[in-house]
Protein backbone atom coordinates (compact mmCIF):
# COMPACT_ATOMS: atom_id res chain seq x y z
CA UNK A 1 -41.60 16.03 93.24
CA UNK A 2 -42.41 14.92 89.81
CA UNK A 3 -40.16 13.53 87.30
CA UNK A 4 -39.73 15.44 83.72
CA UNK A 5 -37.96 12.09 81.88
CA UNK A 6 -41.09 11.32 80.05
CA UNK A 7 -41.53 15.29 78.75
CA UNK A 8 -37.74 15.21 78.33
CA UNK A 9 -37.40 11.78 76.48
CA UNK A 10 -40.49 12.83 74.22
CA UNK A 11 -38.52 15.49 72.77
CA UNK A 12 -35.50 13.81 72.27
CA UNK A 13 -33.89 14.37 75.83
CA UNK A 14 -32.73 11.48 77.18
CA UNK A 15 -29.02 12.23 78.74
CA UNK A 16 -30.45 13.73 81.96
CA UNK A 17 -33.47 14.06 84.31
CA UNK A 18 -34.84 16.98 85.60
CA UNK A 19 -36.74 17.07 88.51
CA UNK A 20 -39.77 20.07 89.51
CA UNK A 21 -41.66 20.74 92.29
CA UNK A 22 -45.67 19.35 91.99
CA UNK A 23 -46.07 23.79 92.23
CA UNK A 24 -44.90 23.43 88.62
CA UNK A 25 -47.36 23.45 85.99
CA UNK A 26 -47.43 21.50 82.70
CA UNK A 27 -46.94 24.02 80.36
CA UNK A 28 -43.78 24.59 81.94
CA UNK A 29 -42.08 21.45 81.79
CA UNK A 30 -40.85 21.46 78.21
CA UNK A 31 -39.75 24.80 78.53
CA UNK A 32 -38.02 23.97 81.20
CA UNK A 33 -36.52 20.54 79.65
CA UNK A 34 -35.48 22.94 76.91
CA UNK A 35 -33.78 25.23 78.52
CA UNK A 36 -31.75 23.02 80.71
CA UNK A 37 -30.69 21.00 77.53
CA UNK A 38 -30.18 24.21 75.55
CA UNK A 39 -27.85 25.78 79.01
CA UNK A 40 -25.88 22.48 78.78
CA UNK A 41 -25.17 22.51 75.29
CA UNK A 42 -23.79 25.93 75.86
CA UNK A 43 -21.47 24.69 78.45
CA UNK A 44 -20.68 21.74 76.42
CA UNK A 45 -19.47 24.24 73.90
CA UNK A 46 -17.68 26.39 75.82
CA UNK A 47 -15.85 23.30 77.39
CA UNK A 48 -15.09 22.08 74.39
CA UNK A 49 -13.70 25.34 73.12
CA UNK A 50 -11.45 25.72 76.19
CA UNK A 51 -10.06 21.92 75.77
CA UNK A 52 -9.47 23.04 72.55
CA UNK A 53 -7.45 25.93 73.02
CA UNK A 54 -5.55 24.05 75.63
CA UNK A 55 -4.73 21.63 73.38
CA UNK A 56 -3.69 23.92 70.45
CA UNK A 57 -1.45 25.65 73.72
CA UNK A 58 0.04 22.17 74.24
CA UNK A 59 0.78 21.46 70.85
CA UNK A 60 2.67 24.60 70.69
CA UNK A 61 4.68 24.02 73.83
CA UNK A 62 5.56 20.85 72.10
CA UNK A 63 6.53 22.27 68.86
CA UNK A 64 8.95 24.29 70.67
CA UNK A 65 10.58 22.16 72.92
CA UNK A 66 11.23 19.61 70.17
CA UNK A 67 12.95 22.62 68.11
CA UNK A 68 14.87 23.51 71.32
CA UNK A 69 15.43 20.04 71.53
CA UNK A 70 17.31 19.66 67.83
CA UNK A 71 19.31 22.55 68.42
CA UNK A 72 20.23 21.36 71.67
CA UNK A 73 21.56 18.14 69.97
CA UNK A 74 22.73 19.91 67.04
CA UNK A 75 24.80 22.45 69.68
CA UNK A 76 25.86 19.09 71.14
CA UNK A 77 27.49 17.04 68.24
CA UNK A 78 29.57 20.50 67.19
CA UNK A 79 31.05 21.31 70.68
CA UNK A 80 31.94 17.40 70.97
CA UNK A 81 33.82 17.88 67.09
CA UNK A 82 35.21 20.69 68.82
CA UNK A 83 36.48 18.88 71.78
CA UNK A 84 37.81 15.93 69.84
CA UNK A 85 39.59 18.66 67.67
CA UNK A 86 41.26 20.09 70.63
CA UNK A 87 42.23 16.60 71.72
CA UNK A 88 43.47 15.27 69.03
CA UNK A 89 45.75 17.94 68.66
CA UNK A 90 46.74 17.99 72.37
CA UNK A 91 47.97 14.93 71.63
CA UNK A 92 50.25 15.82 68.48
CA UNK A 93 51.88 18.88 70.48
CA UNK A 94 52.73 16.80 73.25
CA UNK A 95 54.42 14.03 70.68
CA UNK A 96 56.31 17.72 69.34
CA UNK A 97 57.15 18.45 73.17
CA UNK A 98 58.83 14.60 73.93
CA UNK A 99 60.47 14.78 70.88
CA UNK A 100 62.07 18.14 71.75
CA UNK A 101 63.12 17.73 75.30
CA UNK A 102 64.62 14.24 73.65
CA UNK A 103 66.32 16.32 71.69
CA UNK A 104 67.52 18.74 74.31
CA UNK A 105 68.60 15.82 76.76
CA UNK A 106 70.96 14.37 73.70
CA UNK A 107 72.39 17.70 72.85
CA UNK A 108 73.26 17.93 76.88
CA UNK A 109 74.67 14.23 76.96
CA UNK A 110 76.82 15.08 73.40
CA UNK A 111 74.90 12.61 71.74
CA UNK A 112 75.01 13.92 68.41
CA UNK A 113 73.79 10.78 66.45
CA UNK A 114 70.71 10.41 68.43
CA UNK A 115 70.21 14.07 68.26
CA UNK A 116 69.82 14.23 64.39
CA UNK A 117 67.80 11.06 64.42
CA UNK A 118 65.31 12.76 66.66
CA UNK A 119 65.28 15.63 64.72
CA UNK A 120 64.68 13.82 61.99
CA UNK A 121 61.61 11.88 63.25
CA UNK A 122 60.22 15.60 64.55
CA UNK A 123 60.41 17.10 60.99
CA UNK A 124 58.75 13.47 59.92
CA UNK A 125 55.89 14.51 62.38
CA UNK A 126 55.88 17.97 61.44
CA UNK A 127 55.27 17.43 57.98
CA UNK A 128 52.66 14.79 58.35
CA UNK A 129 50.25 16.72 60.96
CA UNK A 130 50.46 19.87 58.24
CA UNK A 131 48.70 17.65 55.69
């Protein structure tokens, strides 16, 4: 076997070796050199053209989540405005529904007086949770 790395470094190939057989002739060692660097740089290329398109793939796959992402959160903060909506109000109508079956129970004990004050303080809440 004889080593090419002189041929090869002489012509500005010096990131690999290639080794021939001694049946190989002189003349056929640069061509050789040059088509091994020349088949590499190809490959090279297309490797780098694949990474690239990956990448480009990637940063689309990224682009999207992180929009699904926002409207995820944006989804988020409306249904819990929603829910603390809906709780908030719970919590009026169930003041409305004590004050009422207050009512009721001093109506049923006679309790006039007591009665009309709770009325009163319903109508209070009434008009407050309208503005």
């Amino acid at each position: 076997m004889q080593s090419l790395s002189s041929e090869c470094s002489s012509r500005n190939d010096t990131f690999f070796q290639v080794e021939v057989s001694s049946q190989d002739t002189d003349q056929d060692h640069p061509k050789y050199c040059e088509e091994s660097t020349s088949d590499r740089i190809k490959k090279l290329k297309r490797d780098m053209l694949k990474i690239r398109k990956d990448q480009k793939s990637i940063r689309k796959s990224q682009t999207q989540a992180w929009k699904k992402l926002a409207k995820i959160k944006k989804d988020h903060a409306f249904i819990k405005s929603g829910a603390e909506e809906i709780a908030r109000l719970s919590e009026q109508t169930q003041q409305r529904l004590n004050l009422i079956f207050m009512i009721l129970e001093a109506r049923k004990n006679n309790d006039i007086v007591k009665a009309n004050i709770l009325v009163g303080s319903l109508r209070l809440l009434l008009s407050s949770t309208t503005k």
